[in-house]
Protein backbone atom coordinates (compact mmCIF):
# COMPACT_ATOMS: atom_id res chain seq x y z
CA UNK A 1 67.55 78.19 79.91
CA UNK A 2 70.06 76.20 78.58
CA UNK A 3 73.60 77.50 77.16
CA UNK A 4 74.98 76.82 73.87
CA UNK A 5 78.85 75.81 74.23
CA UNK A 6 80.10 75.26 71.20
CA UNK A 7 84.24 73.89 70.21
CA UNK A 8 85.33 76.30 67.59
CA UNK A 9 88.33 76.71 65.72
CA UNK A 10 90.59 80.10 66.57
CA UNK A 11 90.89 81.00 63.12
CA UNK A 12 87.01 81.54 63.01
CA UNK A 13 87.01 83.85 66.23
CA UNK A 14 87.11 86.86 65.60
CA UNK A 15 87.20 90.95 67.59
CA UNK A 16 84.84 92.48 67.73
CA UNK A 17 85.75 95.76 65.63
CA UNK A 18 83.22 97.65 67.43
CA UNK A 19 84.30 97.33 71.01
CA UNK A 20 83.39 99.72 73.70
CA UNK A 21 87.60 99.67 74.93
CA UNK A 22 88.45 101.58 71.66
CA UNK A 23 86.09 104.55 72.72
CA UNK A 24 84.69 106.35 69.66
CA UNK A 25 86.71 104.28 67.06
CA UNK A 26 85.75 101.41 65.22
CA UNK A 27 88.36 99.08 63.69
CA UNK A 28 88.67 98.82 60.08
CA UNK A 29 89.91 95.10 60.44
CA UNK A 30 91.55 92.65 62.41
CA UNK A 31 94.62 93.69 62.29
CA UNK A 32 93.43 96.99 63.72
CA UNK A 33 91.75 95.85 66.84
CA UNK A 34 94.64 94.18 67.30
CA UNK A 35 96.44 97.38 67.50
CA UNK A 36 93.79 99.12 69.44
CA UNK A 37 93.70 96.85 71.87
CA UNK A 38 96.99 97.28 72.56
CA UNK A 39 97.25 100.54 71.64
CA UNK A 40 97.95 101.74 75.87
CA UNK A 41 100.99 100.57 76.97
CA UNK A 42 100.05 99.20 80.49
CA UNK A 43 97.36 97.45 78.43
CA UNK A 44 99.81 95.95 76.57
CA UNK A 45 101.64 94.70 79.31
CA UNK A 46 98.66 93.33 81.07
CA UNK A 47 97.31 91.52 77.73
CA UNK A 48 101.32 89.82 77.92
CA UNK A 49 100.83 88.97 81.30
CA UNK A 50 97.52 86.92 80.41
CA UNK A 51 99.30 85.28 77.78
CA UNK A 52 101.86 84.10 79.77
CA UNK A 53 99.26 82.88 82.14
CA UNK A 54 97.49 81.31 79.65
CA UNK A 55 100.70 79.49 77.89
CA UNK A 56 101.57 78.27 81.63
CA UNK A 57 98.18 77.05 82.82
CA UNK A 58 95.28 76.74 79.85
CA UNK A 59 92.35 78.99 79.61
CA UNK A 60 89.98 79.41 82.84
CA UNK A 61 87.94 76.65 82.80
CA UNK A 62 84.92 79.12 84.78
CA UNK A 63 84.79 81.56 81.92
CA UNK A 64 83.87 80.87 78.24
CA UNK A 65 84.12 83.29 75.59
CA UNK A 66 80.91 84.67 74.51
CA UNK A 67 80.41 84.78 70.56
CA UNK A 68 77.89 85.60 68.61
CA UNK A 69 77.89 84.05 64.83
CA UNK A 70 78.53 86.53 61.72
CA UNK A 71 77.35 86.40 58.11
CA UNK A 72 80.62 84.91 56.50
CA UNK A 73 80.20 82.07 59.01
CA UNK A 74 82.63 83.35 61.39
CA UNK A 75 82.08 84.21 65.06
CA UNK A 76 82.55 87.68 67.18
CA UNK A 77 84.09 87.87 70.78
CA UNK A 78 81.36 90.12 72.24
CA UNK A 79 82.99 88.86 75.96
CA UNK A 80 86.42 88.15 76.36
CA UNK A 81 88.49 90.13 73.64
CA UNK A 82 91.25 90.21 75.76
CA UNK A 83 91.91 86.38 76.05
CA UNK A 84 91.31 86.63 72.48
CA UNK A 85 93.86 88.94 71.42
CA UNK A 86 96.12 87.01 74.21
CA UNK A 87 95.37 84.00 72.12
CA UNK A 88 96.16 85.51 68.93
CA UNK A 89 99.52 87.01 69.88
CA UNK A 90 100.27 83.45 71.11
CA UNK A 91 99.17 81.88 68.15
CA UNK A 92 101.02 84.72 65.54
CA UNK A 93 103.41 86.74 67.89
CA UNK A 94 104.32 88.80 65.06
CA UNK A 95 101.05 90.35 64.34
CA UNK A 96 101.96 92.27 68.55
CA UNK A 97 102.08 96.11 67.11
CA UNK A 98 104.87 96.92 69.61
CA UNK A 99 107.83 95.45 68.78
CA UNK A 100 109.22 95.26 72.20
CA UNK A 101 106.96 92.40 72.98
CA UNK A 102 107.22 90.10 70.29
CA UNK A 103 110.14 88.34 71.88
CA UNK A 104 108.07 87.88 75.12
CA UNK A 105 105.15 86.60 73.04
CA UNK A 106 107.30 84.01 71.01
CA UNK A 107 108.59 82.89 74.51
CA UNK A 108 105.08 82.23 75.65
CA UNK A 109 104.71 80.47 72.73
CA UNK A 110 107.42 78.26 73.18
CA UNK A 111 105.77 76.64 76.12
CA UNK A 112 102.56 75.40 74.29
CA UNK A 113 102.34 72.37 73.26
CA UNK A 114 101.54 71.61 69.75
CA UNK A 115 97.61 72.08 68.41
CA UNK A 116 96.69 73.48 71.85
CA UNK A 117 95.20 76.54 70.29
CA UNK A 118 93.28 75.02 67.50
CA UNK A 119 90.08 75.12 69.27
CA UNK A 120 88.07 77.39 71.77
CA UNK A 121 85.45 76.45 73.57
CA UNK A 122 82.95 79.01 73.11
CA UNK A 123 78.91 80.38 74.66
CA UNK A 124 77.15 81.23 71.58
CA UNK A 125 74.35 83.39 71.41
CA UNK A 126 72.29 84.65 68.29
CA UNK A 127 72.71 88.17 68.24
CA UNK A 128 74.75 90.86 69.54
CA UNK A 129 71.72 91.94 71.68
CA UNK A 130 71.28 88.63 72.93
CA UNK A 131 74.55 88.84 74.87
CA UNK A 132 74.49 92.81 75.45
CA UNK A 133 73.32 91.89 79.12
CA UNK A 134 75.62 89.21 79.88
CA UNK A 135 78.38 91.65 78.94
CA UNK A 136 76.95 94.47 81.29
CA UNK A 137 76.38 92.10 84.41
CA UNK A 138 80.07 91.26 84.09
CA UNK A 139 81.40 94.96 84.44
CA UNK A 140 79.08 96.87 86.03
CA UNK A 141 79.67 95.28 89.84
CA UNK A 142 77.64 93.77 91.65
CA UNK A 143 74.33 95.09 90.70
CA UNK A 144 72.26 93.57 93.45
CA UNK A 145 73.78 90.80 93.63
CA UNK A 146 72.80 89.65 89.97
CA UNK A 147 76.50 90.62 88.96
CA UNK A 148 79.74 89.47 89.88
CA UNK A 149 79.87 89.60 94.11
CA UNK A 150 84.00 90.57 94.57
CA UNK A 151 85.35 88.58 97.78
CA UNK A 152 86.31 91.25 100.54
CA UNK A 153 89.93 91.09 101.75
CA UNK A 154 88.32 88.78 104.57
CA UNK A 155 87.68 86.39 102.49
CA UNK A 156 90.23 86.64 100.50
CA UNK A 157 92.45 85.64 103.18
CA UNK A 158 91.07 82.87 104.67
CA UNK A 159 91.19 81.67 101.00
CA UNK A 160 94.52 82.09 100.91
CA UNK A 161 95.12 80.65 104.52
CA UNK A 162 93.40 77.60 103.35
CA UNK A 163 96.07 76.52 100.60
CA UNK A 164 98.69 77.48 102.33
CA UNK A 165 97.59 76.23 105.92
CA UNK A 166 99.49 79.37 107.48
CA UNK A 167 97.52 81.99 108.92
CA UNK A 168 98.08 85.42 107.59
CA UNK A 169 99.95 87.69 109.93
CA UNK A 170 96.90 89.89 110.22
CA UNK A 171 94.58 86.91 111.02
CA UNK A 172 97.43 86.31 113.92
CA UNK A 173 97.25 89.72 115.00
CA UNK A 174 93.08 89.24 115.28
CA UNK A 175 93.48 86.02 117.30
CA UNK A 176 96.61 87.28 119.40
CA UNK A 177 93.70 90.26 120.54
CA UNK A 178 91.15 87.79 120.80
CA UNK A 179 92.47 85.42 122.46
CA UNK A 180 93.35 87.71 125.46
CA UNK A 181 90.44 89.35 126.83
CA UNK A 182 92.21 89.68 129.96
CA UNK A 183 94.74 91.76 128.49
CA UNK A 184 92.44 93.70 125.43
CA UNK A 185 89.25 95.32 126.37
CA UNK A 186 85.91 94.25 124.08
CA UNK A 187 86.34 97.20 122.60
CA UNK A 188 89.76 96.50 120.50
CA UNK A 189 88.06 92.73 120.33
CA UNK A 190 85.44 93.97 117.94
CA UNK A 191 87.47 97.08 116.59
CA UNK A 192 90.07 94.90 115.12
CA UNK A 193 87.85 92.64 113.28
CA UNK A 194 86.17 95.87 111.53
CA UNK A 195 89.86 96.42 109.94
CA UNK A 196 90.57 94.70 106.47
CA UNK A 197 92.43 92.12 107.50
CA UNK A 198 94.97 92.95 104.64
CA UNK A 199 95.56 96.17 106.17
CA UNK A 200 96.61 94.43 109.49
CA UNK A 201 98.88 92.56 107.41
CA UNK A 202 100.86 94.96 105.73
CA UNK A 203 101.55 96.96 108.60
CA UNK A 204 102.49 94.26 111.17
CA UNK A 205 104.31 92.72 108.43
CA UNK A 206 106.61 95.70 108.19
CA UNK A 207 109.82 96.43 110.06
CA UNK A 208 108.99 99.62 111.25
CA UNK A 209 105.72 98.08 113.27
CA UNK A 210 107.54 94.87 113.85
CA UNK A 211 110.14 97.15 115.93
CA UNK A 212 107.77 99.57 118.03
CA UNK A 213 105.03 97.05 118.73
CA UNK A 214 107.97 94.46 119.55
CA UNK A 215 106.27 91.92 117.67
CA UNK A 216 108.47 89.85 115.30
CA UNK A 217 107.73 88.00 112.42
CA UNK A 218 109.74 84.39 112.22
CA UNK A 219 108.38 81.47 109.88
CA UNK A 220 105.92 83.55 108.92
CA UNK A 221 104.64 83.43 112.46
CA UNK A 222 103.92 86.39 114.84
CA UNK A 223 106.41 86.06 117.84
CA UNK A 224 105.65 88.92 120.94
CA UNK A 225 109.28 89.66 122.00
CA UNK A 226 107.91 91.04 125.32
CA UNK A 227 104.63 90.43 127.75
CA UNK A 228 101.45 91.61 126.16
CA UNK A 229 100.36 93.82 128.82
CA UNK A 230 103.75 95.63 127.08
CA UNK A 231 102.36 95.57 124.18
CA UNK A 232 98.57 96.02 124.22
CA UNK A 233 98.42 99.72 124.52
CA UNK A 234 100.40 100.52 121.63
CA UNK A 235 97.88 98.06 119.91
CA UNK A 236 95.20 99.82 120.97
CA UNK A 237 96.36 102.96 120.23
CA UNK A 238 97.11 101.78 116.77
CA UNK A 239 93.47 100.38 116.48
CA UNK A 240 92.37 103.35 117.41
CA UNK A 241 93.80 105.63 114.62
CA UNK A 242 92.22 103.16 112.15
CA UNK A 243 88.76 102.84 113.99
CA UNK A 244 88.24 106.55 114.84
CA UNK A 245 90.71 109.36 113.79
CA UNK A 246 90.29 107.56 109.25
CA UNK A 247 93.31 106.30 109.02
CA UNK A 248 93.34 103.20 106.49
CA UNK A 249 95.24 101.23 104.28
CA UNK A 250 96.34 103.96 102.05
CA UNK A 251 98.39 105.21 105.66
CA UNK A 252 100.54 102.07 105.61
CA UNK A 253 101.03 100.89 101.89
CA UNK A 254 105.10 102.04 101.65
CA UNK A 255 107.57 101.31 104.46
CA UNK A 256 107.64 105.50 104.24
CA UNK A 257 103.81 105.20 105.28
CA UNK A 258 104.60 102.59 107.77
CA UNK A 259 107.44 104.35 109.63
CA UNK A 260 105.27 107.84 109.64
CA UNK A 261 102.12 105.46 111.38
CA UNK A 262 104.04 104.27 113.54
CA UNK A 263 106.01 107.44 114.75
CA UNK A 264 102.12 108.52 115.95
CA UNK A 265 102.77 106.07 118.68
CA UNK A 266 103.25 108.37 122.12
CA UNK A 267 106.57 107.40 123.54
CA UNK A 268 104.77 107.03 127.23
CA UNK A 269 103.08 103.51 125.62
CA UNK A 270 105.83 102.62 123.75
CA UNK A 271 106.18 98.63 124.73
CA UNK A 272 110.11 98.71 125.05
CA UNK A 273 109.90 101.78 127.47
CA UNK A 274 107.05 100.20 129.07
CA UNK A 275 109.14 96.65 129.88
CA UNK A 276 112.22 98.92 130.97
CA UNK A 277 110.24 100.52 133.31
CA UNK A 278 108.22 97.57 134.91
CA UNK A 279 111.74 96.45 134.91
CA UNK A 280 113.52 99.45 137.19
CA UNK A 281 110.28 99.64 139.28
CA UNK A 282 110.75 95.68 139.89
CA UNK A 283 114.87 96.32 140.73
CA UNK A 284 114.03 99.44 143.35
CA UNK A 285 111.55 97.07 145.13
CA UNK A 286 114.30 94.44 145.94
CA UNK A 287 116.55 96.11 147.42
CA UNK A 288 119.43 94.93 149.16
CA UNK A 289 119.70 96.43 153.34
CA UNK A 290 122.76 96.93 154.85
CA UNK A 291 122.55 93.72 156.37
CA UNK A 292 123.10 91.87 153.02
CA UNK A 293 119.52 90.60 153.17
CA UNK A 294 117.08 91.66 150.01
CA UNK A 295 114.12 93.49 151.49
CA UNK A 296 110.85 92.86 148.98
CA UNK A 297 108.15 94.46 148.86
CA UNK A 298 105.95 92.92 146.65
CA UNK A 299 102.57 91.99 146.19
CA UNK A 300 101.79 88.51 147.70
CA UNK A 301 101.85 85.65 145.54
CA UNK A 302 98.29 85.32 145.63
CA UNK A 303 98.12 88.78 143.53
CA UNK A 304 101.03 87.92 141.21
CA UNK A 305 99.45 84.75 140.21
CA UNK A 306 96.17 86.05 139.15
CA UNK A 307 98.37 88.88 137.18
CA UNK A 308 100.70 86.40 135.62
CA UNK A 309 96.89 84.60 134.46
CA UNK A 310 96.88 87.60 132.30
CA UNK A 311 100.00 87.06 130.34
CA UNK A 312 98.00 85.07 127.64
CA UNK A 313 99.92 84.14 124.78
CA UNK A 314 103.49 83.39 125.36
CA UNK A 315 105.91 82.15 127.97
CA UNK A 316 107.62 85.79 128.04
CA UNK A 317 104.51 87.30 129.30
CA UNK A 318 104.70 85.38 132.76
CA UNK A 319 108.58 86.41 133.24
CA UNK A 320 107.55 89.76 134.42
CA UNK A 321 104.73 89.89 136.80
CA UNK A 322 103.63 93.55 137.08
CA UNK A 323 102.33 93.90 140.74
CA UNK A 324 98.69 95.11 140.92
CA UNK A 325 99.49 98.19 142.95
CA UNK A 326 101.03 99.51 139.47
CA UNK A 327 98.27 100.92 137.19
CA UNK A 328 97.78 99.52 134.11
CA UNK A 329 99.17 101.72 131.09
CA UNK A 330 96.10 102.01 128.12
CA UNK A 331 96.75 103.88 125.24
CA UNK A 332 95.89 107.28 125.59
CA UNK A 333 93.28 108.88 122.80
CA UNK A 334 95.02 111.53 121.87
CA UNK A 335 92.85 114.47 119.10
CA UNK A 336 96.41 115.38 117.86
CA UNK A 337 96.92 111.69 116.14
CA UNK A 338 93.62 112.35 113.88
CA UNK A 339 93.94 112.57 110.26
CA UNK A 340 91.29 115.04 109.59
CA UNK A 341 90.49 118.50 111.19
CA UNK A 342 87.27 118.02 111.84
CA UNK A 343 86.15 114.02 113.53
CA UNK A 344 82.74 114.58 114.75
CA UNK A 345 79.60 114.35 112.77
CA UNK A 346 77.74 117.91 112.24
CA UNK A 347 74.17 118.16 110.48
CA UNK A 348 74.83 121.23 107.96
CA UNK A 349 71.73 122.37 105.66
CA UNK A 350 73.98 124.56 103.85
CA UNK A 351 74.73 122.87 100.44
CA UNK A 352 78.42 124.58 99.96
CA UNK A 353 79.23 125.13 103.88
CA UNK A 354 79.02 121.05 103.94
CA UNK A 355 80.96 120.86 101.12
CA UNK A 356 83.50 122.86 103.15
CA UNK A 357 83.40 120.94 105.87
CA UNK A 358 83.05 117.71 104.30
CA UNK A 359 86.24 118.73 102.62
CA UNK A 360 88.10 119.22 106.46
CA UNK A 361 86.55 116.09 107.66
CA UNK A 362 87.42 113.29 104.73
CA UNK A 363 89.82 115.32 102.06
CA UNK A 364 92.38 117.59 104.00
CA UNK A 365 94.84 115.38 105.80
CA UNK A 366 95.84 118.14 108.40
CA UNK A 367 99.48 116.52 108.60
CA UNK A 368 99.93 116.98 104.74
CA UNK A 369 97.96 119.83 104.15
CA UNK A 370 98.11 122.20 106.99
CA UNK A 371 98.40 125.45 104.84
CA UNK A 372 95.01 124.71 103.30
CA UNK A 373 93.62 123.17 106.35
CA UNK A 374 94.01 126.40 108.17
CA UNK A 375 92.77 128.93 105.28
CA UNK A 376 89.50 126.72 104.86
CA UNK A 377 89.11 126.27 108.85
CA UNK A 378 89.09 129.87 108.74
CA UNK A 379 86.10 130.15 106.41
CA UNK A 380 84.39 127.23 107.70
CA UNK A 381 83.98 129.51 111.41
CA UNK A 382 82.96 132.17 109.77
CA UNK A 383 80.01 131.11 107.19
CA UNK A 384 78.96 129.30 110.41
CA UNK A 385 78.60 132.05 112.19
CA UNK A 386 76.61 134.21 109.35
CA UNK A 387 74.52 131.30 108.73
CA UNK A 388 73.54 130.80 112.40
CA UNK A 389 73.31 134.83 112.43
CA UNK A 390 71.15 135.07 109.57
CA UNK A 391 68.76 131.74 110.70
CA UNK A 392 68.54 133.72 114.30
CA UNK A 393 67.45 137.06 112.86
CA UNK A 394 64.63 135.08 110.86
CA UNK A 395 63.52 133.65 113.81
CA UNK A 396 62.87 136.85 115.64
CA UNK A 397 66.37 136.22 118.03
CA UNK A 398 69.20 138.38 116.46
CA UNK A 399 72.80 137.87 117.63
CA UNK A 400 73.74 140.42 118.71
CA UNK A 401 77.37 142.58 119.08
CA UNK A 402 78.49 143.07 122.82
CA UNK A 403 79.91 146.25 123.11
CA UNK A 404 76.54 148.10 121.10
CA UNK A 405 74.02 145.36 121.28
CA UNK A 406 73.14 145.74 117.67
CA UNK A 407 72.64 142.83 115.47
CA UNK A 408 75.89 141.68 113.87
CA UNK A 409 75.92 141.99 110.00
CA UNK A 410 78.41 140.11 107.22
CA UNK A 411 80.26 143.02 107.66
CA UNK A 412 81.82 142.51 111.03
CA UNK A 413 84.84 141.41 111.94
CA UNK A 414 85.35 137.80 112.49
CA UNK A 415 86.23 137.95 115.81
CA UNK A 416 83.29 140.27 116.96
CA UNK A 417 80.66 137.54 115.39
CA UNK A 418 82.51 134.45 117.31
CA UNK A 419 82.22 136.27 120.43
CA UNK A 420 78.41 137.21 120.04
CA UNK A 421 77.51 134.06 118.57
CA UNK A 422 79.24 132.06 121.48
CA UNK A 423 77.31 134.22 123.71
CA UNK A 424 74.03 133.65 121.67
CA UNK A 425 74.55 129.79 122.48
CA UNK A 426 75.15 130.04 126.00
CA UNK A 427 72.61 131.86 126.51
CA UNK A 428 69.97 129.55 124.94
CA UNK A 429 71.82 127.09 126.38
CA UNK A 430 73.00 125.32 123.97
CA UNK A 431 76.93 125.48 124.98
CA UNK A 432 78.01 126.01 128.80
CA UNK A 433 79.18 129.71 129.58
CA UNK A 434 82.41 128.26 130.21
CA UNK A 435 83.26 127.17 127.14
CA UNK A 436 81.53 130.55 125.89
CA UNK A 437 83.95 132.20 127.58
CA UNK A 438 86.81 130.73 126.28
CA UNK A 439 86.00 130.50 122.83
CA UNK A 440 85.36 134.88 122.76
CA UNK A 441 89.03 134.91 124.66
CA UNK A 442 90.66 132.40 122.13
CA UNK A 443 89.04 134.39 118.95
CA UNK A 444 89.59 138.10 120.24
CA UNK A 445 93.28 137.70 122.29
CA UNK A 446 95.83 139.36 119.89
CA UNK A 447 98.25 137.21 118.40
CA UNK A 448 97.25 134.44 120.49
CA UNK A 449 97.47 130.60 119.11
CA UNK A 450 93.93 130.11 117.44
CA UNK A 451 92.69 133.93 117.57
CA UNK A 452 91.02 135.63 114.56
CA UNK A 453 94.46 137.25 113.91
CA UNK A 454 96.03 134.46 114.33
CA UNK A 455 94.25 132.99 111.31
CA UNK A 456 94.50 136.46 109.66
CA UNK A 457 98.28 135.36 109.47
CA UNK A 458 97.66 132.49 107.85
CA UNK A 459 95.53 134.06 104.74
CA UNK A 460 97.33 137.12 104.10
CA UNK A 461 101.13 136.46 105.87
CA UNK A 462 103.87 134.66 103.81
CA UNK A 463 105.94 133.97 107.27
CA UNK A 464 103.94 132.23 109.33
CA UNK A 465 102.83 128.52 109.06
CA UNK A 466 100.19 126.21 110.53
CA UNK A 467 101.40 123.54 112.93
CA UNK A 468 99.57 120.11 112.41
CA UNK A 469 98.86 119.71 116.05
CA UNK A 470 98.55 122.83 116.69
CA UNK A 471 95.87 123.32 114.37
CA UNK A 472 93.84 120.07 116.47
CA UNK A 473 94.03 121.58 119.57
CA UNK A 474 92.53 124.58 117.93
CA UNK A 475 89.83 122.73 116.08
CA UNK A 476 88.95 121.07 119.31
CA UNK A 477 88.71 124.61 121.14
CA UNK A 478 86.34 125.55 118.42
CA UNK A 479 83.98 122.37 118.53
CA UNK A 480 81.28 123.33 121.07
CA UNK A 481 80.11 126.65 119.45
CA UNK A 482 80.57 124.84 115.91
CA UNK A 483 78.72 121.52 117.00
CA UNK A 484 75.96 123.89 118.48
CA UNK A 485 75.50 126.10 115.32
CA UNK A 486 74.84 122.51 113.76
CA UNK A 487 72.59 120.79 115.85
């Protein structure tokens, strides 16, 4: 089908008065949809911005305005009215309804060149409901694939890597992991390439990760400051919080973020401790005998050659050759560094207990919310338990109490149905009588970390608050009986 571009004079173009941006108003005039259209302030600002853009470099030579001709021989924007009310701002800064602006407008002006804004070239369709799916394709995403297909941050920076023939510092970070499978385990190898690449940016861009991972950023190039097998397991701890305990990028957007992401680090991997420690284990090694003579006892050469092979990337990796007899440091996964309560993946049937839980698995950051964490943990155990309780007395197999072997009701106190419903699942088999065990002592030991009272505290007590962590390592006590209930 072929287009209709058409050259037509800006005078001619006009808003469209009936635009879907205004919401339920229509514009009486021009002048009007001038104003409505910048009506919001950060609208405002951004319709400025375009200006500018468009008094510094022309109009984007991949979009046309779409038009559609009117009876007094005119033409409405049906695509495009805010390059259009740009463009008239430019070409009249004093019709800009705020005041504030007209000075910035006049400035843009100042850089066209004379006549520039005569003419528009235009795509001209008959009527309004000729164009009516045009305008939908172009903002209502991708739809299929028939709409506009947004590059991912991927591509978006190897686009950016191309003009400025530097790799970005999270497409070093990729290749520095990569590059070294001696050093990084397949694992991290595909784990880092399923983070945006952005997000690997703007942390290792950052001072805060710069410092703790000991990785420096000079020329716009990543520099190690110490051997990799140093560094790696904070890097693979830090992959780690991103791959499985949903962290992302909205964890490391502020140096605030940054500095709190990287304070998860455990000190035990942290790569300056680790080099000052291969260090002192190096120095007592070599030591010097009464004799004068310096007694070593290292690995042959043999085994420090094939460890230096694993130094990789830089020079500063083969200075110090950790002997094999010392075992490798790997980050540790550690169920206290998750953001969420709840990690694991639980079938519920219940419409509003997976709302709960959905809520403790992707809502409630535990660190920032441990107060409402704990509460809603609270009811989470127990509508599990009556649900299972209920489902078991339908089938024929009632839970039943311990001390009376009657059926446990609603009624019962939280602790009692934990401790017959733990007992239930052991003995169907469905959790080991160990972990049965300790699940009815956690629940029913007075005062104790993680009991029913304990949580008791927590809904009705004003004194007592939630730890983060401690709240994990309950969680994580909890998770056999509640992964059971939801099989």
């Amino acid at each position: 089908m072929k287009r209709k571009i058409q050259s037509i004079q800006l005078n001619l173009i006009k808003l469209d008065q009936e635009n879907v941006r205004f919401g339920g108003d229509i514009a009486q005039n021009q002048r009007e949809a001038i104003e409505l259209m910048m009506a919001d302030p950060e609208d405002a600002k951004k319709i400025l911005k375009l200006a500018e853009h468009i008094a510094s470099h022309g109009l984007d030579p991949t979009e046309l305005q779409l038009t559609t001709p009117d009876e007094d021989g005119s033409f409405i924007v049906l695509e495009g009215n805010r390059r259009l009310t740009a463009l008239k701002l430019l070409q009249n800064p004093d019709l800009c309804p705020d005041e504030r602006l007209v000075k910035s407008f006049r400035m843009a002006q100042g850089k066209l060149s004379p006549n520039s804004l005569n003419e528009v070239e235009c795509s001209v369709v008959p009527s309004r409901a000729d164009g009516d799916m045009w305008v939908e394709l172009k903002h209502t995403g991708q739809n299929g694939g028939v709409g506009r297909v947004n590059w991912d941050s991927d591509i978006r920076d190897e686009r950016r890597a191309r003009q400025s023939g530097t790799e970005s510092i999270g497409r070093q970070i990729r290749n520095l992991i990569k590059d070294n499978p001696t050093i990084f385990t397949q694992d991290n190898i595909r784990d880092i390439f399923a983070i945006p690449v952005t997000t690997i940016t703007r942390l290792f861009s950052s001072k805060p990760a710069q410092e703790i991972f000991q990785l420096k950023v000079e020329n716009k190039e990543i520099i190690p400051l110490l051997g990799l097998k140093h560094i790696a397991p904070a890097l693979e701890f830090a992959i780690d919080l991103f791959m499985h305990h949903g962290y992302n990028v909205n964890d490391v957007r502020s140096d605030e973020d940054r500095r709190r992401f990287v304070g998860r680090i455990p000190n035990e991997i942290n790569p300056a401790k680790l080099a000052e420690q291969t260090e002192h284990h190096y120095d007592t090694k070599n030591q010097t005998d009464p004799s004068g003579d310096i007694k070593s006892t290292d690995a042959p050469q043999e085994n420090k050659d094939r460890d230096s092979d694993r130094s990789g990337w830089t020079a500063a990796d083969s200075e110090t050759n950790t002997p094999v007899s010392e075992k490798k440091t790997r980050a540790k996964s550690s169920s206290r560094a998750r953001k969420y309560l709840l990690p694991w993946p639980l079938n519920i049937s219940n419409a509003r207990i997976n709302e709960i839980y959905r809520e403790l698995r992707s809502n409630l950051e535990v660190d920032t919310c441990p107060n409402a964490t704990a509460v809603l943990f609270r009811v989470f155990i127990e509508v599990s338990c009556d649900d299972f309780s209920q489902k078991q007395n339908q089938l024929g197999t009632p839970v039943t109490r311990d001390d009376n072997q009657r059926p446990i009701t609603v009624d019962d106190k939280l602790s009692a149905k934990i401790k017959a419903v733990s007992k239930h699942l052991a003995d169907q088999g469905k959790i080991d009588k160990q972990h049965s065990k300790a699940i009815s002592k956690r629940s029913t030991t007075h005062d104790a970390i993680g009991s029913v009272d304990h949580f008791n505290q927590f809904v009705h007590g004003s004194a007592s608050a939630p730890l983060p962590s401690e709240l994990k390592d309950i969680a994580d006590e909890y998770k056999p009986m509640l992964v059971a209930i939801w099989q």
